[in-house]
Protein backbone atom coordinates (compact mmCIF):
# COMPACT_ATOMS: atom_id res chain seq x y z
CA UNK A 1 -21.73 11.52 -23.44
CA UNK A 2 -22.67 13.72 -20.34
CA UNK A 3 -26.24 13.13 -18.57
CA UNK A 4 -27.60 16.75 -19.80
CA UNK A 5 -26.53 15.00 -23.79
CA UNK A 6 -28.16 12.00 -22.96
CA UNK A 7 -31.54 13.46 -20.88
CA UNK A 8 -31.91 15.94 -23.88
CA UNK A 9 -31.90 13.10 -26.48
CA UNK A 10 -33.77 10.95 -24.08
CA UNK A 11 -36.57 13.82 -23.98
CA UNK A 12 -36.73 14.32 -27.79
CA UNK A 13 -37.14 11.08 -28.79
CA UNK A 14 -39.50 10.11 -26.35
CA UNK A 15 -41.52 13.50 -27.25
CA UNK A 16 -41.90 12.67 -30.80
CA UNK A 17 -42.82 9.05 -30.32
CA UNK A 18 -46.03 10.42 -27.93
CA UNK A 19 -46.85 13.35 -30.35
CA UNK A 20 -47.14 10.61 -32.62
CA UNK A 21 -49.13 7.88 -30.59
CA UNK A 22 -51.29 10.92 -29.85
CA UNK A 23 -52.06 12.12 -33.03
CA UNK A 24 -53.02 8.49 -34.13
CA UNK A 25 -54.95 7.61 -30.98
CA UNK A 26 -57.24 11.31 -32.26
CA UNK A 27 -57.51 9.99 -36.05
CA UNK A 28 -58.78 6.54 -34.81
CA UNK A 29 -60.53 7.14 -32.05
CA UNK A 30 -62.16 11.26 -33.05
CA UNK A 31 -62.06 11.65 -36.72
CA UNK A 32 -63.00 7.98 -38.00
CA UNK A 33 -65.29 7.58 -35.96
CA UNK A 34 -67.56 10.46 -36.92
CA UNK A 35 -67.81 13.96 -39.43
CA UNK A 36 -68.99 15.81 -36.28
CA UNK A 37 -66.85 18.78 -36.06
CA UNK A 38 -67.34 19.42 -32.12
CA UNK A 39 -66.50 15.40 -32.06
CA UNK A 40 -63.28 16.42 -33.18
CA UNK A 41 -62.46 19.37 -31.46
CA UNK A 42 -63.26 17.77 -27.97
CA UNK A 43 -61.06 14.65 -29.07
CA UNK A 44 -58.40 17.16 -30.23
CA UNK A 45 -58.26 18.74 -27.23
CA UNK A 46 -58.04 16.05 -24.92
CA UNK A 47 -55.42 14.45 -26.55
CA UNK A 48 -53.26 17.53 -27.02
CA UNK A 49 -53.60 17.70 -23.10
CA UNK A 50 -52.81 14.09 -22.59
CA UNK A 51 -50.04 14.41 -24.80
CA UNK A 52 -48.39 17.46 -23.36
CA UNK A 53 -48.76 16.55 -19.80
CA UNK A 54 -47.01 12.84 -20.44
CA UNK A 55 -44.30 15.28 -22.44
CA UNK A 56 -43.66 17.80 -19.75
CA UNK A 57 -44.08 14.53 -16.81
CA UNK A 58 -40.33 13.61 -18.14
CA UNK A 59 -38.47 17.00 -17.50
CA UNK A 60 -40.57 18.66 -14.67
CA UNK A 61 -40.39 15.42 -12.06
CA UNK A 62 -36.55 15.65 -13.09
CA UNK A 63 -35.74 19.56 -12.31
CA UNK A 64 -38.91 19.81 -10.21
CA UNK A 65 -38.96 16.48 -7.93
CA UNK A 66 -41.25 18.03 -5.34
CA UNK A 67 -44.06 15.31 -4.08
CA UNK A 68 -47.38 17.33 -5.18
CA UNK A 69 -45.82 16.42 -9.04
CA UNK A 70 -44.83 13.04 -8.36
CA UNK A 71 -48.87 12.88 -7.17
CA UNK A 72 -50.10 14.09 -10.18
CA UNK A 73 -47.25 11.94 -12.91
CA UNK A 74 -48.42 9.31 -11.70
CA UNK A 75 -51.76 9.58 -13.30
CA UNK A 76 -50.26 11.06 -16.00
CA UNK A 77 -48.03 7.93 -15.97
CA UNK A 78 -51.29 5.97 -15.47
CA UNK A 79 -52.63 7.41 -18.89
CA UNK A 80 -49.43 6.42 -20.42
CA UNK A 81 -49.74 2.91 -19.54
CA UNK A 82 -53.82 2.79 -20.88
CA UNK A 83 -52.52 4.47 -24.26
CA UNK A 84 -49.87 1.96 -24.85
CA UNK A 85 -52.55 -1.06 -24.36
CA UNK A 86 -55.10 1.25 -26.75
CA UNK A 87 -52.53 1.47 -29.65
CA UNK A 88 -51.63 -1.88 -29.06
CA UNK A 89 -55.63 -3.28 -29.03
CA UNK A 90 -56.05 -0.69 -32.05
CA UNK A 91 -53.41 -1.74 -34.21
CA UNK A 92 -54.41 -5.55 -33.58
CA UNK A 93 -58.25 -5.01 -34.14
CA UNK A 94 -57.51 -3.31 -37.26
CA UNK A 95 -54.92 -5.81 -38.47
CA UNK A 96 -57.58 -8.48 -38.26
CA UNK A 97 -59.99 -6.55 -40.43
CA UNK A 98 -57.59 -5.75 -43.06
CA UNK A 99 -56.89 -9.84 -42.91
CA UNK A 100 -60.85 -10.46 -43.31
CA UNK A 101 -61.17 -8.09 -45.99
CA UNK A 102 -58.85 -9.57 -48.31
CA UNK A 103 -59.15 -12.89 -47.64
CA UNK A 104 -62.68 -12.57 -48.55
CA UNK A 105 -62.66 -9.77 -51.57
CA UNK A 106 -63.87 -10.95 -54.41
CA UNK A 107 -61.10 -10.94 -57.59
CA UNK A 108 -60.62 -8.34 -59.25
CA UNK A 109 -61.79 -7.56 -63.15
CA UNK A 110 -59.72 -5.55 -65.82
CA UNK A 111 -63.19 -2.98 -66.50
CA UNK A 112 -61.42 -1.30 -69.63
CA UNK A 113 -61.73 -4.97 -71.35
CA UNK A 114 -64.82 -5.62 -70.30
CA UNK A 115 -67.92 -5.28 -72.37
CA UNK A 116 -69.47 -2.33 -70.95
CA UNK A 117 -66.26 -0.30 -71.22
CA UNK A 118 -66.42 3.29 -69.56
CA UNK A 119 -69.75 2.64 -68.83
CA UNK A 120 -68.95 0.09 -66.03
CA UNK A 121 -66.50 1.99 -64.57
CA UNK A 122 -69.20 4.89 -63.79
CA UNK A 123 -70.97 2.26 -62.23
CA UNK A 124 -68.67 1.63 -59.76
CA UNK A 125 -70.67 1.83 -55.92
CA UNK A 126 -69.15 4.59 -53.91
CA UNK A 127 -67.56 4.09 -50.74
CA UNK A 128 -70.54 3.67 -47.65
CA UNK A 129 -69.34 6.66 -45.35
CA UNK A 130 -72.21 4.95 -42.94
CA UNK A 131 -70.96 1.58 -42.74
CA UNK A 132 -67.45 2.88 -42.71
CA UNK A 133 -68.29 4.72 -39.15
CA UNK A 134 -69.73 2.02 -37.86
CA UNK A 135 -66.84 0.01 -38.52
CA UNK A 136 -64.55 2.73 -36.80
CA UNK A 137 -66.69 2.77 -34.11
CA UNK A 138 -66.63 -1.09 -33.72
CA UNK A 139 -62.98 -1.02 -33.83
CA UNK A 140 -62.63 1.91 -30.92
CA UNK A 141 -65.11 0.62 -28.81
CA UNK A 142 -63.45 -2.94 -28.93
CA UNK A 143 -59.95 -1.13 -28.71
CA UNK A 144 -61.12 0.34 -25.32
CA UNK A 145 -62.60 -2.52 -23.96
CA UNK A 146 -59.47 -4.37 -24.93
CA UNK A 147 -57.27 -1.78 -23.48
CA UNK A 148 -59.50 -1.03 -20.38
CA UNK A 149 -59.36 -4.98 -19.52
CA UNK A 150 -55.67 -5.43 -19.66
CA UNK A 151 -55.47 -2.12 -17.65
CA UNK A 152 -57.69 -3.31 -14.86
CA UNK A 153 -55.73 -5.99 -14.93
CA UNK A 154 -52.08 -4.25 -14.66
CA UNK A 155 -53.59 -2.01 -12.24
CA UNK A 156 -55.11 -5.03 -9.37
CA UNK A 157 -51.62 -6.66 -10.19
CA UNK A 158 -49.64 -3.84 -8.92
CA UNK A 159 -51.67 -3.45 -5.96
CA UNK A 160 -51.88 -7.01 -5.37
CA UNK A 161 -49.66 -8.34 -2.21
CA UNK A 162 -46.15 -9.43 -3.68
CA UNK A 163 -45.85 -12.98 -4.71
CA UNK A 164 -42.88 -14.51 -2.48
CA UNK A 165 -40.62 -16.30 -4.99
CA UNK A 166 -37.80 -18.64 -2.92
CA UNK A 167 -34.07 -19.47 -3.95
CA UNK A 168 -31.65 -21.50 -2.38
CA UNK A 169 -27.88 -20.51 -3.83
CA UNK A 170 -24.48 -22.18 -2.72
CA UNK A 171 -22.31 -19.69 -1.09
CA UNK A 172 -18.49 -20.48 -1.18
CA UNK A 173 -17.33 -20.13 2.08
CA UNK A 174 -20.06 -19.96 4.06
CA UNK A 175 -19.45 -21.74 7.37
CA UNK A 176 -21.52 -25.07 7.94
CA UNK A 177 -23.26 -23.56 11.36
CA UNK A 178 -24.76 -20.80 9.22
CA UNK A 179 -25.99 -23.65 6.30
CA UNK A 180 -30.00 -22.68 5.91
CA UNK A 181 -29.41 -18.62 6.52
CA UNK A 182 -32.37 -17.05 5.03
CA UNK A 183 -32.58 -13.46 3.37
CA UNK A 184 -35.68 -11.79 2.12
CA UNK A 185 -35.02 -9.10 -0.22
CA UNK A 186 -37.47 -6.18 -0.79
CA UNK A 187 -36.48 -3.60 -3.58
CA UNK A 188 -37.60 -1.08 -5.86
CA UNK A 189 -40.82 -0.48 -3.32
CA UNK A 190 -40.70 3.42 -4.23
CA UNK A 191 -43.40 4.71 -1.62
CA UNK A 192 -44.63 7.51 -2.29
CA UNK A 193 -47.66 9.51 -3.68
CA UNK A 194 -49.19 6.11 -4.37
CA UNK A 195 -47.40 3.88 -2.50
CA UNK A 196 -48.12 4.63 1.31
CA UNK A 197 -48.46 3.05 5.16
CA UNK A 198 -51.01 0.61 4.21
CA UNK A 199 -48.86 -0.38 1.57
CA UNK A 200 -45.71 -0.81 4.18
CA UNK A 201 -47.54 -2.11 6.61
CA UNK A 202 -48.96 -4.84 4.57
CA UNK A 203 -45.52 -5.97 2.88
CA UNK A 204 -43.76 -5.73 6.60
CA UNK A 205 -46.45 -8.19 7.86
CA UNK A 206 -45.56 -10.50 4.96
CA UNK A 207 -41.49 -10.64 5.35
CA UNK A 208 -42.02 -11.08 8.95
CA UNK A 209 -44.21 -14.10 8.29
CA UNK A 210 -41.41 -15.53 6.58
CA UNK A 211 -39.14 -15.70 9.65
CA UNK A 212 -35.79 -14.05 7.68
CA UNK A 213 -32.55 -14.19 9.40
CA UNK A 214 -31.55 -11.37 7.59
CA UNK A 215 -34.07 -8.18 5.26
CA UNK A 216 -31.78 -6.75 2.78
CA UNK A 217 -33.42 -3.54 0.99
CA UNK A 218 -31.75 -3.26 -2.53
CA UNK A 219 -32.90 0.62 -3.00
CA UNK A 220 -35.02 2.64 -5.03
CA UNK A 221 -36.92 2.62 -1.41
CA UNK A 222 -38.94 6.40 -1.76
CA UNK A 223 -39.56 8.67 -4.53
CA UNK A 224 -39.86 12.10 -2.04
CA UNK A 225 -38.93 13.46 0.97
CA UNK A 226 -38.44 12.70 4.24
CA UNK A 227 -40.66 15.35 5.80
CA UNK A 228 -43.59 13.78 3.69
CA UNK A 229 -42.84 9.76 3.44
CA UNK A 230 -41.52 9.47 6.82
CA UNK A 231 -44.27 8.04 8.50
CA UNK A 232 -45.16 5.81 5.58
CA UNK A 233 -41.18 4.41 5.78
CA UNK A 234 -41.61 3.89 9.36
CA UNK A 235 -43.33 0.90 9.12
CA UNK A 236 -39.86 -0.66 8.72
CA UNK A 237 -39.22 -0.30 12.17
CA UNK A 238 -41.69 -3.31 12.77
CA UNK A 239 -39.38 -5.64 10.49
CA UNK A 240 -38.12 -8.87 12.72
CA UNK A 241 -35.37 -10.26 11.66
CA UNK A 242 -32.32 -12.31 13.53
CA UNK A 243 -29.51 -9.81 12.35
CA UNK A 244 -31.65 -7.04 11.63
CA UNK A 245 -32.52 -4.76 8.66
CA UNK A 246 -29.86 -3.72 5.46
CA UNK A 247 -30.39 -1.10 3.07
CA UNK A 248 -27.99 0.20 0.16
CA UNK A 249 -28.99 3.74 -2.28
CA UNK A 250 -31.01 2.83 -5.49
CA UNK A 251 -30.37 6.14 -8.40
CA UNK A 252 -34.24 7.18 -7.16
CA UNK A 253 -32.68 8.27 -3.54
CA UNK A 254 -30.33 10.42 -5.02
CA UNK A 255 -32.95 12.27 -6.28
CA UNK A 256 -34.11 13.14 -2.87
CA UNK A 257 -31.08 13.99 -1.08
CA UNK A 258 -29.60 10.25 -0.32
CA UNK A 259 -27.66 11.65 3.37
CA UNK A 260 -30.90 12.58 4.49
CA UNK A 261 -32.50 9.26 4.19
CA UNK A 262 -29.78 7.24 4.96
CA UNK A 263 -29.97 9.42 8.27
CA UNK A 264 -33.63 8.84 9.00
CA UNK A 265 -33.49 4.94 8.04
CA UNK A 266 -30.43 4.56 10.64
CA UNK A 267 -33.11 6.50 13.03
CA UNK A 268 -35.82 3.62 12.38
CA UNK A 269 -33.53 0.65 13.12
CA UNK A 270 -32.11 0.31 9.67
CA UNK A 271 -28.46 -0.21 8.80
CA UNK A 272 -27.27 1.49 5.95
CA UNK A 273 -24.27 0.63 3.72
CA UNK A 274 -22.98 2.63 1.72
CA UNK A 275 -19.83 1.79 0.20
CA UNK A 276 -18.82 -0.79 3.66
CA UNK A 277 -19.31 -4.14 4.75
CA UNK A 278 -20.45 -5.94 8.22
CA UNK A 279 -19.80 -9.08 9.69
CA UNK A 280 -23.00 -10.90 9.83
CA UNK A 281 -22.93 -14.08 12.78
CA UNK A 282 -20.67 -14.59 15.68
CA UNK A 283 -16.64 -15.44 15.84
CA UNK A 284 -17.68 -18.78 15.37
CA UNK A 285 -19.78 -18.70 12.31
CA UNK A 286 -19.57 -15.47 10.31
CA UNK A 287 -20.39 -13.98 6.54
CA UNK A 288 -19.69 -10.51 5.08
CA UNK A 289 -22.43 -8.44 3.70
CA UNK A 290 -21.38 -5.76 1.72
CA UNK A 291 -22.95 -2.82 0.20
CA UNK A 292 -22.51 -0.27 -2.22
CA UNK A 293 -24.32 3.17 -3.43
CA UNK A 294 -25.77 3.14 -6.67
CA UNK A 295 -23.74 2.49 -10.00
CA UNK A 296 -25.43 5.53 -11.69
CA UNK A 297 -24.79 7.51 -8.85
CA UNK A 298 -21.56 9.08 -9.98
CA UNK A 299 -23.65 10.72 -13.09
CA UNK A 300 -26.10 12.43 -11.38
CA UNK A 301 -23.00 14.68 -9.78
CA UNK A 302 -23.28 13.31 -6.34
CA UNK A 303 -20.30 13.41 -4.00
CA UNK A 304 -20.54 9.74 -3.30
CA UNK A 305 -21.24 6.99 -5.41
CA UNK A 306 -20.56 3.24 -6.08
CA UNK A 307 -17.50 2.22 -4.98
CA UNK A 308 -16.54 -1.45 -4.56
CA UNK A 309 -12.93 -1.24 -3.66
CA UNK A 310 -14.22 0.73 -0.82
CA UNK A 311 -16.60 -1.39 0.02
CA UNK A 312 -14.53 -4.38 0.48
CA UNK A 313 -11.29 -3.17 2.14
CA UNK A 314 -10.19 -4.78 5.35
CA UNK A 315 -12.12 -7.90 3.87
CA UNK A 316 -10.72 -11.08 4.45
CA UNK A 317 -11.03 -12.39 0.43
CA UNK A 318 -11.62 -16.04 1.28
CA UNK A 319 -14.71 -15.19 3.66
CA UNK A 320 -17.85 -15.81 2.10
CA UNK A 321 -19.54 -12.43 1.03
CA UNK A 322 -22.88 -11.29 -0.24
CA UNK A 323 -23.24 -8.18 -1.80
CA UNK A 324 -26.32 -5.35 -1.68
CA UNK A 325 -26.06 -3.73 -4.85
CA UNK A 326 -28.64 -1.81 -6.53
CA UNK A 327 -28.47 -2.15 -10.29
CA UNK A 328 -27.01 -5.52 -11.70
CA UNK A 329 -24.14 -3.90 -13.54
CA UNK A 330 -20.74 -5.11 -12.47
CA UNK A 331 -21.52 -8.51 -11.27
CA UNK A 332 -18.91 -9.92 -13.23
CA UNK A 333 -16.38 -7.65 -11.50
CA UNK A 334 -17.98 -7.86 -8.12
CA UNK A 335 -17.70 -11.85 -8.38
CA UNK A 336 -13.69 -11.69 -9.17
CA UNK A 337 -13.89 -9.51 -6.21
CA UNK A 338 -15.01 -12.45 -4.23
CA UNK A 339 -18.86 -11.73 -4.16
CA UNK A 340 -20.28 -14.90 -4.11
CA UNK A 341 -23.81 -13.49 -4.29
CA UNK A 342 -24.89 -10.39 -5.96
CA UNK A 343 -29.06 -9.34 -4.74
CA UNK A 344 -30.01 -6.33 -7.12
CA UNK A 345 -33.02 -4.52 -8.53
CA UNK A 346 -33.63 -1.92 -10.66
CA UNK A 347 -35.17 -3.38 -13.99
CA UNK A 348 -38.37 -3.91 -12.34
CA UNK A 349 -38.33 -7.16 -15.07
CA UNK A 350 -39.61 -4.12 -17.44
CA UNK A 351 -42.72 -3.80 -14.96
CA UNK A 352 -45.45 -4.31 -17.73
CA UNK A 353 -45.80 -5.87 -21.67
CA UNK A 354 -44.21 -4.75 -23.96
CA UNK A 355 -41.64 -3.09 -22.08
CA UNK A 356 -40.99 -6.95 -20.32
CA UNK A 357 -39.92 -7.21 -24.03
CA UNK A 358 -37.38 -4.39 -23.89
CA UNK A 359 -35.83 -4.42 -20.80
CA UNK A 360 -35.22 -8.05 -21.47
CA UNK A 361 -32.93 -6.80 -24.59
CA UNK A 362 -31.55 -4.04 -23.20
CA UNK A 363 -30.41 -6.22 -19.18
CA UNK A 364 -28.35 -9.38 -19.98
CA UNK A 365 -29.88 -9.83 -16.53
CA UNK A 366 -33.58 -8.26 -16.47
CA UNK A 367 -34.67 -10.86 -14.08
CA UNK A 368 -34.18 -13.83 -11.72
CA UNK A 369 -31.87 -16.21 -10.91
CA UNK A 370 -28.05 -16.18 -13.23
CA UNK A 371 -25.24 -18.24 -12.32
CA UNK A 372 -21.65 -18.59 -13.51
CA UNK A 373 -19.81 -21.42 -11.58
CA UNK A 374 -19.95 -21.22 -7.95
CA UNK A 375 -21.01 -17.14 -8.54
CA UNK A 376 -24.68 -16.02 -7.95
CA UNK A 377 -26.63 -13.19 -9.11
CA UNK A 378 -30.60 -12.38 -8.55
CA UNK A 379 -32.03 -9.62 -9.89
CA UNK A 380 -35.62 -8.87 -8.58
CA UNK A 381 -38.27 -7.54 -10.51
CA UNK A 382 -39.22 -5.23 -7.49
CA UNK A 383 -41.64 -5.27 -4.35
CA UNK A 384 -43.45 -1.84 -5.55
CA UNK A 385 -43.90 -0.03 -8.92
CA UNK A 386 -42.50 3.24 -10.95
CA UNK A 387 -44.54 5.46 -13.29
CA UNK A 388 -47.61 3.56 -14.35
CA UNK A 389 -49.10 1.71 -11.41
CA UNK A 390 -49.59 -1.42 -13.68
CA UNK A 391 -47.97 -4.57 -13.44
CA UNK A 392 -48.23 -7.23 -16.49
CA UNK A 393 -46.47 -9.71 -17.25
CA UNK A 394 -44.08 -8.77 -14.12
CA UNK A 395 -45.66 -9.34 -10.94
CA UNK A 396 -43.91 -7.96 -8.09
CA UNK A 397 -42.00 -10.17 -5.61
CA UNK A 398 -40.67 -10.55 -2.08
CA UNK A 399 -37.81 -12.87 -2.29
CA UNK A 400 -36.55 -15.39 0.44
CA UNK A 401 -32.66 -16.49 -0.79
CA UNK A 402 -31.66 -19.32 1.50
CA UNK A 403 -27.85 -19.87 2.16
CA UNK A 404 -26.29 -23.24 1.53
CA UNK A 405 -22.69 -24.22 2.48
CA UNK A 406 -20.82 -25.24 -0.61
């Protein structure tokens, strides 16, 4: 199936699922809660704008991807993150009062046996349309509360500086001089509208603390131009590192015209690879670091995508190797190749709950550290954020790999 196939089922099923979380988040939260017919209209409104701007966010940041939208999806995106949490607090709120109610209804009695026949059914209280509002209200405002909490939460998370997770890995072949080589990783960062110099400035000032041999950037580095993020990137020019700076494409650069930033990283002191290796040491204690363009890349239309065959020829097969590549698809190939460590990105570790939940069934590797004999693989969970600026359940991480000879 052809991207256009799969974007256009993509954007109908994702359309009818917030329709619908829209039209319940109105009944619960706007007609339960009150008979008030301007009540309504306001919360109809506001949730037919909601809903249409999280529709159209999909398509227009894909045919339009010009910064000024990114700037404004991303609170869109923000919204979209809140609403899940809401439904979520909603559905659990109310699931606990339809538990109290029946465990504590009184049983029930056959009234057309009973003595008072007909009589007692007329009797029969009608429902309190009072009390019943009140309860709707009670379950909103504890809904938002709830919702806003976790939110808060997702939201400081995201911000918050990187945790620094640390991984030692065999490498076969690696030379005994280079035994302790140390590699911090930084991926998925995606400056941009949100993400800006402060941000940079703050993670450089962290890696650099950690004293790396060797910063490999796994990609999905902007989401914009270069004219705009520029100066925000720049901050990568105050990296310090032994052997420098490595960066390979993530599928977000080749939505902003990949040549041009692999141009203006190689003009800030950053090496890119794209589809090539390098020897990293001296003659007398050396490892190959290869890298490759996105695996997605190819479906997008662009010119030049992931190619590992490229990427390796020349290479001496029993030299120890590490390999930048973006998404964790292929390892399994890559290590017959003679990778003996994969670094990737791209999951994000599904970012925030529930979608932990998803990407964790959808990646055989969503996150971490995998191993199959003397082969490595670590997928990050990613330095920045995409979409909703909320982070739960997924922190993001700087991560330190250091090199053991086997």
């Amino acid at each position: 199936m052809d991207s256009p196939a799969r974007f256009i089922i993509f954007a109908v099923l994702t359309s009818l699922i917030t329709v619908g979380v829209h039209i319940y988040l109105y009944r619960r939260l706007f007609a339960d809660t009150s008979e008030d017919r301007r009540w309504r209209r306001v919360g109809m409104a506001v949730m037919t704008v909601l809903g249409a701007l999280l529709v159209l966010s999909w398509s227009v940041t894909r045919f339009l991807p010009m910064d000024a939208t990114f700037a404004v999806a991303t609170a869109v995106w923000m919204w979209m993150g809140a609403a899940t949490y809401l439904l979520f607090a909603l559905w659990a709120i109310g699931g606990v009062r339809a538990l109290s109610r029946r465990l504590t209804q009184a049983p029930s009695v056959d009234l057309s046996t009973s003595p008072a026949g007909a009589a007692s059914q007329a009797e029969v209280p009608e429902v309190d349309v009072a009390r019943r509002h009140f309860l709707a209200r009670a379950t909103a405002g504890g809904a938002l509360l709830a919702s806003g909490s976790l939110t808060g939460y997702g939201t400081w998370s995201a911000f918050h500086p990187p945790v620094v997770n640390e991984v030692a890995v065999r490498l076969p072949g690696l030379p005994r001089e280079l035994d302790g080589f140390t590699l911090v990783q930084l991926s998925d960062i995606h400056v941009g509208p949100v993400i800006q110099r402060k941000f940079m400035d703050e993670l450089v000032a962290r890696c650099n603390a950690l004293r790396p041999d060797l910063v490999a950037i796994t990609g999905d580095l902007v989401d914009g131009k270069v004219a705009s993020l520029g100066p925000s990137v720049a901050a990568l020019r105050e990296l310090r590192s032994r052997h420098g700076t490595y960066f390979v494409t993530g599928n977000h650069e080749y939505y902003w015209d990949p040549g041009a930033w692999a141009g203006a990283l190689e003009g800030m002191g950053v090496r890119v690879l794209r589809n090539r290796h390098v020897r990293i040491g001296d003659a007398g204690a050396s490892f190959d670091l290869v890298g490759v363009d996105d695996w997605s890349a190819g479906l997008s239309g662009a010119k030049q995508g992931y190619d590992l065959k490229a990427a390796v020829a020349g290479r001496e097969p029993e030299r120890a190797a590490v390999l930048l590549a973006h998404q964790p698809s292929n390892w399994r190939v890559a290590a017959q190749a003679g990778m003996g460590l994969q670094l990737s990105g791209h999951t994000h570790g599904g970012q925030f709950f529930p979608f932990t939940l998803a990407v964790s069934a959808i990646w055989e590797h969503d996150a971490g550290h995998f191993e199959e004999g003397d082969k490595h693989l670590y997928v990050s969970r990613g330095t920045g954020f995409w979409g909703p600026p909320l982070r739960v359940g997924a922190p993001p991480e700087i991560v330190k790999v250091t090199l053991l000879a086997a």
